[in-house]
Protein backbone atom coordinates (compact mmCIF):
# COMPACT_ATOMS: atom_id res chain seq x y z
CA UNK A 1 111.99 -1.16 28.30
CA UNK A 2 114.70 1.06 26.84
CA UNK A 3 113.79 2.44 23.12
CA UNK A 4 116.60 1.12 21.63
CA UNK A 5 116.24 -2.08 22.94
CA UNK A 6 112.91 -2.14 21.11
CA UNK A 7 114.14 -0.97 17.72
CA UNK A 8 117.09 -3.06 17.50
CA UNK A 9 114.28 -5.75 18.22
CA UNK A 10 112.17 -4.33 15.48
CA UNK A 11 115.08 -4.28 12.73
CA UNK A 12 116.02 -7.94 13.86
CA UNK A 13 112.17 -9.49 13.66
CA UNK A 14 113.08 -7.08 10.05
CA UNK A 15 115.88 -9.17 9.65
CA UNK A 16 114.31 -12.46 10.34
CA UNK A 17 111.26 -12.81 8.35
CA UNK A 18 112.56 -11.00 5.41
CA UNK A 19 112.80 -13.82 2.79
CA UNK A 20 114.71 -11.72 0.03
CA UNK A 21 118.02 -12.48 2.30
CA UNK A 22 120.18 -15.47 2.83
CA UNK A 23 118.85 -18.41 5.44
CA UNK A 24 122.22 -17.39 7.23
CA UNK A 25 121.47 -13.97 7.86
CA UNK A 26 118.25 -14.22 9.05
CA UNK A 27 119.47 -16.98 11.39
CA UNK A 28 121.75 -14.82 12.63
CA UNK A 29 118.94 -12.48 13.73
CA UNK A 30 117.54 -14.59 15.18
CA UNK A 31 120.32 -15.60 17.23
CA UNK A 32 121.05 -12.20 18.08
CA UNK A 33 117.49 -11.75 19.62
CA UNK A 34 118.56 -14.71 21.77
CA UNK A 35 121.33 -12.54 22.98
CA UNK A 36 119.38 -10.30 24.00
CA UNK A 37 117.72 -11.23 26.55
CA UNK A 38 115.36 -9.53 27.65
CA UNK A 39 110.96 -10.16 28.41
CA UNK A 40 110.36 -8.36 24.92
CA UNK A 41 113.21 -11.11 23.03
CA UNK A 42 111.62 -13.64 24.36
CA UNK A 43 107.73 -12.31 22.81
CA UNK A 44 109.74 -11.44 19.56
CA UNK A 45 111.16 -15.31 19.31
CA UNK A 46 107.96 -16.52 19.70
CA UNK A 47 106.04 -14.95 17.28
CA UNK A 48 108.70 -15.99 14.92
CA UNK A 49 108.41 -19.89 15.86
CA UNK A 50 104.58 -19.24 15.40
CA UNK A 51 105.16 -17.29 11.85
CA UNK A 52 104.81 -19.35 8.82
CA UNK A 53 106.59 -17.42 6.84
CA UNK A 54 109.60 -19.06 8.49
CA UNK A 55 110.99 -22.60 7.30
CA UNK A 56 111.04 -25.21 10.04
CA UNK A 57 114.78 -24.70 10.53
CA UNK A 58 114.65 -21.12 11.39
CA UNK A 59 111.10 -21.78 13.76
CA UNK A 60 112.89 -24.49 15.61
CA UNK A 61 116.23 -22.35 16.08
CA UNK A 62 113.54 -19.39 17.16
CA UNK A 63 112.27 -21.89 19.83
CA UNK A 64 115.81 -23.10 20.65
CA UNK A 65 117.03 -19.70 21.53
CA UNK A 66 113.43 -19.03 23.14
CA UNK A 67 114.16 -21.93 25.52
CA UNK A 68 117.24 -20.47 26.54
CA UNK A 69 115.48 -17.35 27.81
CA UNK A 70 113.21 -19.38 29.77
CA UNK A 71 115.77 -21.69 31.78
């Protein structure tokens, strides 16, 4: 996988479990991994819907846009 791919993965798992920032941001993240696309998104979304750290809102949208990598 490309190196960039990766980091911009990195800063958006950052992104998504940093709890300092607003609920929207870090959605958007997350939504942005879905956009993605790729093998390593699709690891990256799931370890956020298995992260507690995460509210149920932002695991289930993790799942959500994990689901649409898998269809």
């Amino acid at each position: 996988m490309a190196e960039p791919i990766l980091t911009e993965l990195k800063k958006l798992t950052d992104i998504a479990t940093d709890m300092d920032l607003a609920v929207d941001l870090r959605k958007d993240a997350i939504k942005s991994m879905g956009r993605i696309g790729t093998h390593e998104a699709l690891l990256a979304l799931l370890d956020l819907v298995a992260s507690e750290k995460l509210n149920p809102g932002e695991r289930k949208l993790a799942l959500k846009q994990a689901e649409g990598l898998i269809r």
